[in-house]
C-alpha atoms as a PDB file:
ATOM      1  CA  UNK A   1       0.000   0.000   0.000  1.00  0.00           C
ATOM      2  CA  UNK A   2       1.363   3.407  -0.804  1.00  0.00           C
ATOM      3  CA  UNK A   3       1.875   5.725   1.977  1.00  0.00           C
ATOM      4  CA  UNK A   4       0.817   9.254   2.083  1.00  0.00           C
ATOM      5  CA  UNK A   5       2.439  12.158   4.229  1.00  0.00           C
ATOM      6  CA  UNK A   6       0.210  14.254   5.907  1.00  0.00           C
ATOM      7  CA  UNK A   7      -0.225  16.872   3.945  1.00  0.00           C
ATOM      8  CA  UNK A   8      -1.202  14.739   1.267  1.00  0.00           C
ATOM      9  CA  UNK A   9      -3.507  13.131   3.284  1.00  0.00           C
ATOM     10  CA  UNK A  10      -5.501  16.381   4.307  1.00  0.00           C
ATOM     11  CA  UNK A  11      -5.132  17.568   1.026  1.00  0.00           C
ATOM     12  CA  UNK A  12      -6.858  14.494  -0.114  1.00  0.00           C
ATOM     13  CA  UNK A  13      -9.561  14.990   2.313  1.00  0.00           C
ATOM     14  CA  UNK A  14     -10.517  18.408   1.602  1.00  0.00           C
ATOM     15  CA  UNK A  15     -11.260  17.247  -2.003  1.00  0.00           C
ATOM     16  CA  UNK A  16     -12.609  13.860  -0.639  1.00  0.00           C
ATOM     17  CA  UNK A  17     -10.299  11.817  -2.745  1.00  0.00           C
ATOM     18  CA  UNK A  18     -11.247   8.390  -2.515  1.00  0.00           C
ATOM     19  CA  UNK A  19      -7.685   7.077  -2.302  1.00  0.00           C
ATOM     20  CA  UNK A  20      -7.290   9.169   0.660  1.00  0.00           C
ATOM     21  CA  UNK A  21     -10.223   7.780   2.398  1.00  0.00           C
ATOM     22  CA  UNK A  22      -9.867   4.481   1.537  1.00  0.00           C
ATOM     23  CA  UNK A  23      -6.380   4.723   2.979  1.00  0.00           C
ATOM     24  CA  UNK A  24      -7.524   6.414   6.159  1.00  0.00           C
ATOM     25  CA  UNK A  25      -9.711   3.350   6.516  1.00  0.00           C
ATOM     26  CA  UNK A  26      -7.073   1.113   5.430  1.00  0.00           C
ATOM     27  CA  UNK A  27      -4.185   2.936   7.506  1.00  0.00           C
ATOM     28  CA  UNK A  28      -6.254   3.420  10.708  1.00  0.00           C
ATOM     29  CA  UNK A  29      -9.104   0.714  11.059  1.00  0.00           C
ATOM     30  CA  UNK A  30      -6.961  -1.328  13.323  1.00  0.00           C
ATOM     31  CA  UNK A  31      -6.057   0.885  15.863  1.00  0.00           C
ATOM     32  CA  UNK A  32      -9.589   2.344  16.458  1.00  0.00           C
ATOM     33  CA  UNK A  33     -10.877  -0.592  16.170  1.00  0.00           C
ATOM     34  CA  UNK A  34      -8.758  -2.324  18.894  1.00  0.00           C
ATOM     35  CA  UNK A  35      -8.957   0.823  21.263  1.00  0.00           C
ATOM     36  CA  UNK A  36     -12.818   0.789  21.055  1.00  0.00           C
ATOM     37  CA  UNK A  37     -13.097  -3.083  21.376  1.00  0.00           C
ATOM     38  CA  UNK A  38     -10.772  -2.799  24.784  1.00  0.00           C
ATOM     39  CA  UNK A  39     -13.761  -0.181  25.642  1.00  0.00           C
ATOM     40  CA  UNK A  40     -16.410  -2.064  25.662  1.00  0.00           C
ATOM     41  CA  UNK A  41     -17.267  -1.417  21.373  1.00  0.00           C
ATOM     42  CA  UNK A  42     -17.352  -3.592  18.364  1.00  0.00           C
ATOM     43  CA  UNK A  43     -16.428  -3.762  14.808  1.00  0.00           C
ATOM     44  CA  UNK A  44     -19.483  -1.732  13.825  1.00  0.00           C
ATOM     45  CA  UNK A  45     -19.130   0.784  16.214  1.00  0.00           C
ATOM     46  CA  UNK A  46     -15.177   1.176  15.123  1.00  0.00           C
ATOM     47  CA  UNK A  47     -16.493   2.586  11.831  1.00  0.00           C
ATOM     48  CA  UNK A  48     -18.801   4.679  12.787  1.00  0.00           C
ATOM     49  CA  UNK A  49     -16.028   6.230  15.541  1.00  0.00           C
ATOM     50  CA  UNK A  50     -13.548   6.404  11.900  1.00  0.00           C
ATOM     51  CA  UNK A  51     -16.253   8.248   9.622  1.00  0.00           C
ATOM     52  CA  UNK A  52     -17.316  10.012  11.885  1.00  0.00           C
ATOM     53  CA  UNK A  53     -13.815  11.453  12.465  1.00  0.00           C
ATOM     54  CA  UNK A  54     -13.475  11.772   8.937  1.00  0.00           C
ATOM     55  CA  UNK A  55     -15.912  13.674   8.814  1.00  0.00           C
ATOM     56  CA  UNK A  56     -15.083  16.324  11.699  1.00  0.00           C
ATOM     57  CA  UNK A  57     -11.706  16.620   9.814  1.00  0.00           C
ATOM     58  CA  UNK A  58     -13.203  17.488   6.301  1.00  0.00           C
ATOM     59  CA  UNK A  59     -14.961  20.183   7.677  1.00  0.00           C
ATOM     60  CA  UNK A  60     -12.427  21.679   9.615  1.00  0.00           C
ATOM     61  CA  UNK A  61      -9.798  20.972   6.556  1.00  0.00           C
ATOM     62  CA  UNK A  62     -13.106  22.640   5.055  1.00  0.00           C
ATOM     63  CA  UNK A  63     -14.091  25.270   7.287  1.00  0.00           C
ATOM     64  CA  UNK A  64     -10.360  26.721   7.422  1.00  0.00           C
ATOM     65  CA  UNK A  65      -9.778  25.956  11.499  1.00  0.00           C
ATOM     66  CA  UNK A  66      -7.851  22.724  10.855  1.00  0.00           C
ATOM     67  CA  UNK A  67      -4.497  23.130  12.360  1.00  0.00           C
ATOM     68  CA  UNK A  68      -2.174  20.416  13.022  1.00  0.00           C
ATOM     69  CA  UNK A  69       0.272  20.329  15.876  1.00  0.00           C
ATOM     70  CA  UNK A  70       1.278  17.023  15.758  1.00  0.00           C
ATOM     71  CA  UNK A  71       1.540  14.385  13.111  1.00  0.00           C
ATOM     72  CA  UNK A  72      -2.108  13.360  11.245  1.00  0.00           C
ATOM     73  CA  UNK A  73      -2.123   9.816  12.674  1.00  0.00           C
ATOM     74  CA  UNK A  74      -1.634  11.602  16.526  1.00  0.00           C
ATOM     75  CA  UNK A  75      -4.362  13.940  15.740  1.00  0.00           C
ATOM     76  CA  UNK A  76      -6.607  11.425  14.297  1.00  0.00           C
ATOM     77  CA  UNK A  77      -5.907   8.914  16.408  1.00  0.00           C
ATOM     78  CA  UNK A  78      -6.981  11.100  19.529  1.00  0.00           C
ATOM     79  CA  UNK A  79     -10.549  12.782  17.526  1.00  0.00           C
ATOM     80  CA  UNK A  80     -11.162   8.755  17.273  1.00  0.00           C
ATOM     81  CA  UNK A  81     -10.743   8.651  20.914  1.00  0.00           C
ATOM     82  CA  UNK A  82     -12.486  11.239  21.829  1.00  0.00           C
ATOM     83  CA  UNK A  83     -15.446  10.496  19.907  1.00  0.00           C
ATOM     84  CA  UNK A  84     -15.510   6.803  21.250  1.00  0.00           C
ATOM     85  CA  UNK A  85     -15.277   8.463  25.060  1.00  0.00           C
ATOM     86  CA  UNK A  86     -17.796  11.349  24.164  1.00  0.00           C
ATOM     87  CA  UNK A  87     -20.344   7.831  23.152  1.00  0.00           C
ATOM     88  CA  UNK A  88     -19.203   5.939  25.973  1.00  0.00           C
ATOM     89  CA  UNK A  89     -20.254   8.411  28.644  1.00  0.00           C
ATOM     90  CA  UNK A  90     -23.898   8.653  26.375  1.00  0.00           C
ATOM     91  CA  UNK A  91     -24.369   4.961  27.003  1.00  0.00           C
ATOM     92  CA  UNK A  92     -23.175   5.272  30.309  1.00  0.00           C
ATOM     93  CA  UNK A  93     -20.822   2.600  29.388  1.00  0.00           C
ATOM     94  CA  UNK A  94     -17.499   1.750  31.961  1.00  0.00           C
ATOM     95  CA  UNK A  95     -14.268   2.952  30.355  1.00  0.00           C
ATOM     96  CA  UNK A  96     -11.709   0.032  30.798  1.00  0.00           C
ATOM     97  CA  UNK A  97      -8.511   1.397  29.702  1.00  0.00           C
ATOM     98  CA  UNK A  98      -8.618   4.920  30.413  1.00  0.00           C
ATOM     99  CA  UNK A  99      -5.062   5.235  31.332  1.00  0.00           C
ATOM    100  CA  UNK A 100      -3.271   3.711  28.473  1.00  0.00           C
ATOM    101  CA  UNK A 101      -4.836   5.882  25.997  1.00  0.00           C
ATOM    102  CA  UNK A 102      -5.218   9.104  28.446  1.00  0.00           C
ATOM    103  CA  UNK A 103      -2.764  11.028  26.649  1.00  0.00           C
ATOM    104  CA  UNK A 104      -5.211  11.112  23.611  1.00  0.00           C
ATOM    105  CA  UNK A 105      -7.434  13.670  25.460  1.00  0.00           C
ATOM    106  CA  UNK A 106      -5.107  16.644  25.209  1.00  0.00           C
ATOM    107  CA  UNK A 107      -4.123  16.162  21.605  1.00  0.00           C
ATOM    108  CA  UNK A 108      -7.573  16.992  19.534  1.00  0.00           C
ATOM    109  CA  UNK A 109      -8.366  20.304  19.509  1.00  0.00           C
ATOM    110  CA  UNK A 110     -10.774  20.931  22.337  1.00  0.00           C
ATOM    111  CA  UNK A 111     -13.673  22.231  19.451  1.00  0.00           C
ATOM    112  CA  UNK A 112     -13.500  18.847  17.899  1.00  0.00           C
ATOM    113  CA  UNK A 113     -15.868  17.524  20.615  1.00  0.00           C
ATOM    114  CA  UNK A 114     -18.717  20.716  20.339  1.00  0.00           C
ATOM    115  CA  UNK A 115     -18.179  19.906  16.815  1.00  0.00           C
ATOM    116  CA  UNK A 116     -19.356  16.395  17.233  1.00  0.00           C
ATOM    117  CA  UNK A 117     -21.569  16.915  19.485  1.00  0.00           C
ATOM    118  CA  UNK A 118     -23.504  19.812  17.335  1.00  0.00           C
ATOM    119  CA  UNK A 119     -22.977  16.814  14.347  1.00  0.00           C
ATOM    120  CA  UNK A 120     -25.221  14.671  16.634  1.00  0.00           C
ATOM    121  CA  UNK A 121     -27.798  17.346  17.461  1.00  0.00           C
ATOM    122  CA  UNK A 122     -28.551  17.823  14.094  1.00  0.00           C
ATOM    123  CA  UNK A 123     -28.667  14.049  13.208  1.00  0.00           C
ATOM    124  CA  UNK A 124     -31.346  13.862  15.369  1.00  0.00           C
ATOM    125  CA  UNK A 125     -33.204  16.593  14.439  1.00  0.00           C
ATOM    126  CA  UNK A 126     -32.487  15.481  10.568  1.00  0.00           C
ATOM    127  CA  UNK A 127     -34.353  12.242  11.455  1.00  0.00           C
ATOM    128  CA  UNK A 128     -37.036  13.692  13.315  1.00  0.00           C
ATOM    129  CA  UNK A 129     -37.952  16.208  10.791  1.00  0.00           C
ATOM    130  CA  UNK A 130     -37.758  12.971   8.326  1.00  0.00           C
ATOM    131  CA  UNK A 131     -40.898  11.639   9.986  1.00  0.00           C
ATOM    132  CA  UNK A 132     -42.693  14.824   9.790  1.00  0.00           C
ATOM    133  CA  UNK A 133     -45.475  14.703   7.257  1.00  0.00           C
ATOM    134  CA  UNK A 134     -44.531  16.295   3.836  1.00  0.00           C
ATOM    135  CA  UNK A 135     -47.288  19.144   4.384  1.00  0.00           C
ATOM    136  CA  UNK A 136     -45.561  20.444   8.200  1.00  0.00           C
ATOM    137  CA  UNK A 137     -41.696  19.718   6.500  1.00  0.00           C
ATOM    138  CA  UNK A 138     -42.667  22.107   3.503  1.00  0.00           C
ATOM    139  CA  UNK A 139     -43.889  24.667   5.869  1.00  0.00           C
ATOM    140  CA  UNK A 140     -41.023  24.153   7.545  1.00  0.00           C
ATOM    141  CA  UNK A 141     -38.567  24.075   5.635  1.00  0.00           C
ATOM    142  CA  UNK A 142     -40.992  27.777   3.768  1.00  0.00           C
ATOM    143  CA  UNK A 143     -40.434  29.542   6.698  1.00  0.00           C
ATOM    144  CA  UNK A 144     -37.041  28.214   7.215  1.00  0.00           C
ATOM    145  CA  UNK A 145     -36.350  30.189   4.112  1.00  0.00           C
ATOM    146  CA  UNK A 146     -38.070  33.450   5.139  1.00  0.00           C
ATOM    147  CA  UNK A 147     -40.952  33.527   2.898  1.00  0.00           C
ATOM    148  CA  UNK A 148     -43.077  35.985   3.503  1.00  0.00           C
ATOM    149  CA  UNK A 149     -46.179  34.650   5.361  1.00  0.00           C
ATOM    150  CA  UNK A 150     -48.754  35.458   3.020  1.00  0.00           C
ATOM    151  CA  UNK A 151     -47.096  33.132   0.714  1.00  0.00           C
ATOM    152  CA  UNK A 152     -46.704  30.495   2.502  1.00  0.00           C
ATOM    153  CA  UNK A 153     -50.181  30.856   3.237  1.00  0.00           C
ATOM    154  CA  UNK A 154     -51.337  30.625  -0.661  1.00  0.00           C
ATOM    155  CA  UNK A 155     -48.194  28.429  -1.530  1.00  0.00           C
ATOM    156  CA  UNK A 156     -49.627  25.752   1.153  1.00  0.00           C
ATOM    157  CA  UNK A 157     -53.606  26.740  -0.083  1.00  0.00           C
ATOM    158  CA  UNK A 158     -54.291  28.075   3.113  1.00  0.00           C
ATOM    159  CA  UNK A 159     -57.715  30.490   3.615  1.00  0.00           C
ATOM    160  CA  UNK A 160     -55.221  33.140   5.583  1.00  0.00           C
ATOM    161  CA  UNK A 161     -51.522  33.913   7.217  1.00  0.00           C
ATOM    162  CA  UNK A 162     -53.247  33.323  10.892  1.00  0.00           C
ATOM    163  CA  UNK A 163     -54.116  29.627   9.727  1.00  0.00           C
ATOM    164  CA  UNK A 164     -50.684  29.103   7.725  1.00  0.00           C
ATOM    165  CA  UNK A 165     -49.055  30.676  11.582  1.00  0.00           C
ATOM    166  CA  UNK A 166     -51.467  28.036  13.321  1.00  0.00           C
ATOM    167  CA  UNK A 167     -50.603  24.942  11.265  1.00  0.00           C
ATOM    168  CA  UNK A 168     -46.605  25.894  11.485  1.00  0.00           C
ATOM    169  CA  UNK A 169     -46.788  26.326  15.465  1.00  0.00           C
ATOM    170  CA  UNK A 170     -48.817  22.760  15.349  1.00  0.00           C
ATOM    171  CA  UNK A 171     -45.604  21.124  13.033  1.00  0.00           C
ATOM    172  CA  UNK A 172     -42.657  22.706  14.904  1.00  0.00           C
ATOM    173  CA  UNK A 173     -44.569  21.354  18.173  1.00  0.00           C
ATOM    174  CA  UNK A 174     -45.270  18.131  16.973  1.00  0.00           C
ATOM    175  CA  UNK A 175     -41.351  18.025  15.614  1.00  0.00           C
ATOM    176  CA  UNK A 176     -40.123  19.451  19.408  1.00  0.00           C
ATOM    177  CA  UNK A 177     -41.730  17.042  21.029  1.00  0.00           C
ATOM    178  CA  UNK A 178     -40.527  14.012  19.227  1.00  0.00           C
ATOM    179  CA  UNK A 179     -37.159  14.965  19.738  1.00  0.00           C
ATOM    180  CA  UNK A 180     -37.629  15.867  23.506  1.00  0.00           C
ATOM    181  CA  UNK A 181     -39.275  12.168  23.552  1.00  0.00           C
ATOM    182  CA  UNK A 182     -35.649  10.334  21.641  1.00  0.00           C
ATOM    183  CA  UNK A 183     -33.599   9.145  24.069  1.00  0.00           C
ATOM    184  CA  UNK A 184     -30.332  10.792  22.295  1.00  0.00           C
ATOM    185  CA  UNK A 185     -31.849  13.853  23.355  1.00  0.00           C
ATOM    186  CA  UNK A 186     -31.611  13.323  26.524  1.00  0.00           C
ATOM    187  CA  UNK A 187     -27.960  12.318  26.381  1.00  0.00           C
ATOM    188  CA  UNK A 188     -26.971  16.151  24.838  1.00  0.00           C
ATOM    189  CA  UNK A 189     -29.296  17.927  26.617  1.00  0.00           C
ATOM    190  CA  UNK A 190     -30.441  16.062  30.064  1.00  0.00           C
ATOM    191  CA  UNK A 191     -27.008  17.112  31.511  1.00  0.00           C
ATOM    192  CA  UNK A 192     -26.287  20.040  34.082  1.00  0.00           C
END
């Protein structure tokens, strides 16, 4: 397998080259995989812990606040861990080896964490609007966009702007509440 340096390797990422990523998997599979197994994970959740890294590092190769201070395997190595501790503590699950891979927690970037976690958020809303009905997701996503309420009101064939207001305060609650209700909720928000 060739090897790639690091800056070829976020270069790579930024334009999601598929050689890159394929070696990322390739490169790094193992070593998440046997850190999260030793914490109480599995195969599958070995590759979710590696996109999902991937991911955090494309956008902040993407969003310009990227900045490496050690080598790319350190750095991704420790996002990895982070992630896999961040879902530990959301299951409530014991970490085993905390010590031997302790050192990981100071080398991300301390925004890579709010990052995930705001990734997460979303994910859930993202599935919750999903089950909305298309009528309350177009109204939605209408005044999302700003539209003017009057036409939203003749774009949804509503009689008037107070019964287009009504029937958006009825979807956002009925979209509010069945996130409150999903237990991943709970695990971002239920802390103090």
């Amino acid at each position: 397998m060739r090897q790639y340096n690091d800056l070829e390797i976020i270069q790579g990422i930024r334009v999601k080259d598929n050689k890159i990523l394929n070696y990322l998997y390739d490169m790094y599979f193992g070593m998440i995989y046997e850190m999260v197994s030793k914490n109480n994970g599995n195969q599958a959740d070995a590759r979710d812990v590696l996109q999902e890294a991937i991911i955090l590092t494309y956008k902040k190769i993407r969003n310009g606040s990227f900045e490496l201070t050690t080598t790319f395997t350190s750095y991704f190595f420790s996002v990895c861990w982070n992630i896999w501790m961040r879902e530990l503590r959301n299951r409530k699950t014991e970490i085993n080896n905390l010590m031997e891979y302790h050192y990981l927690e100071q080398a991300a970037d301390a925004g890579i964490i709010r990052e995930f976690e705001q990734q997460q958020k979303y994910r859930i809303y993202q599935d919750h609007f999903r089950r909305l009905g298309r009528e309350c997701q177009k109204l939605l996503k209408l005044f999302l966009n700003k539209y003017p309420l009057k036409d939203i009101a003749r774009m949804m064939g509503h009689k008037s702007e107070k019964a287009a207001k009504k029937k958006k305060y009825k979807c956002k609650e009925r979209l509010v509440q069945s996130i409150k209700n999903d237990q991943r909720f709970e695990d971002y928000h239920g802390r103090k």
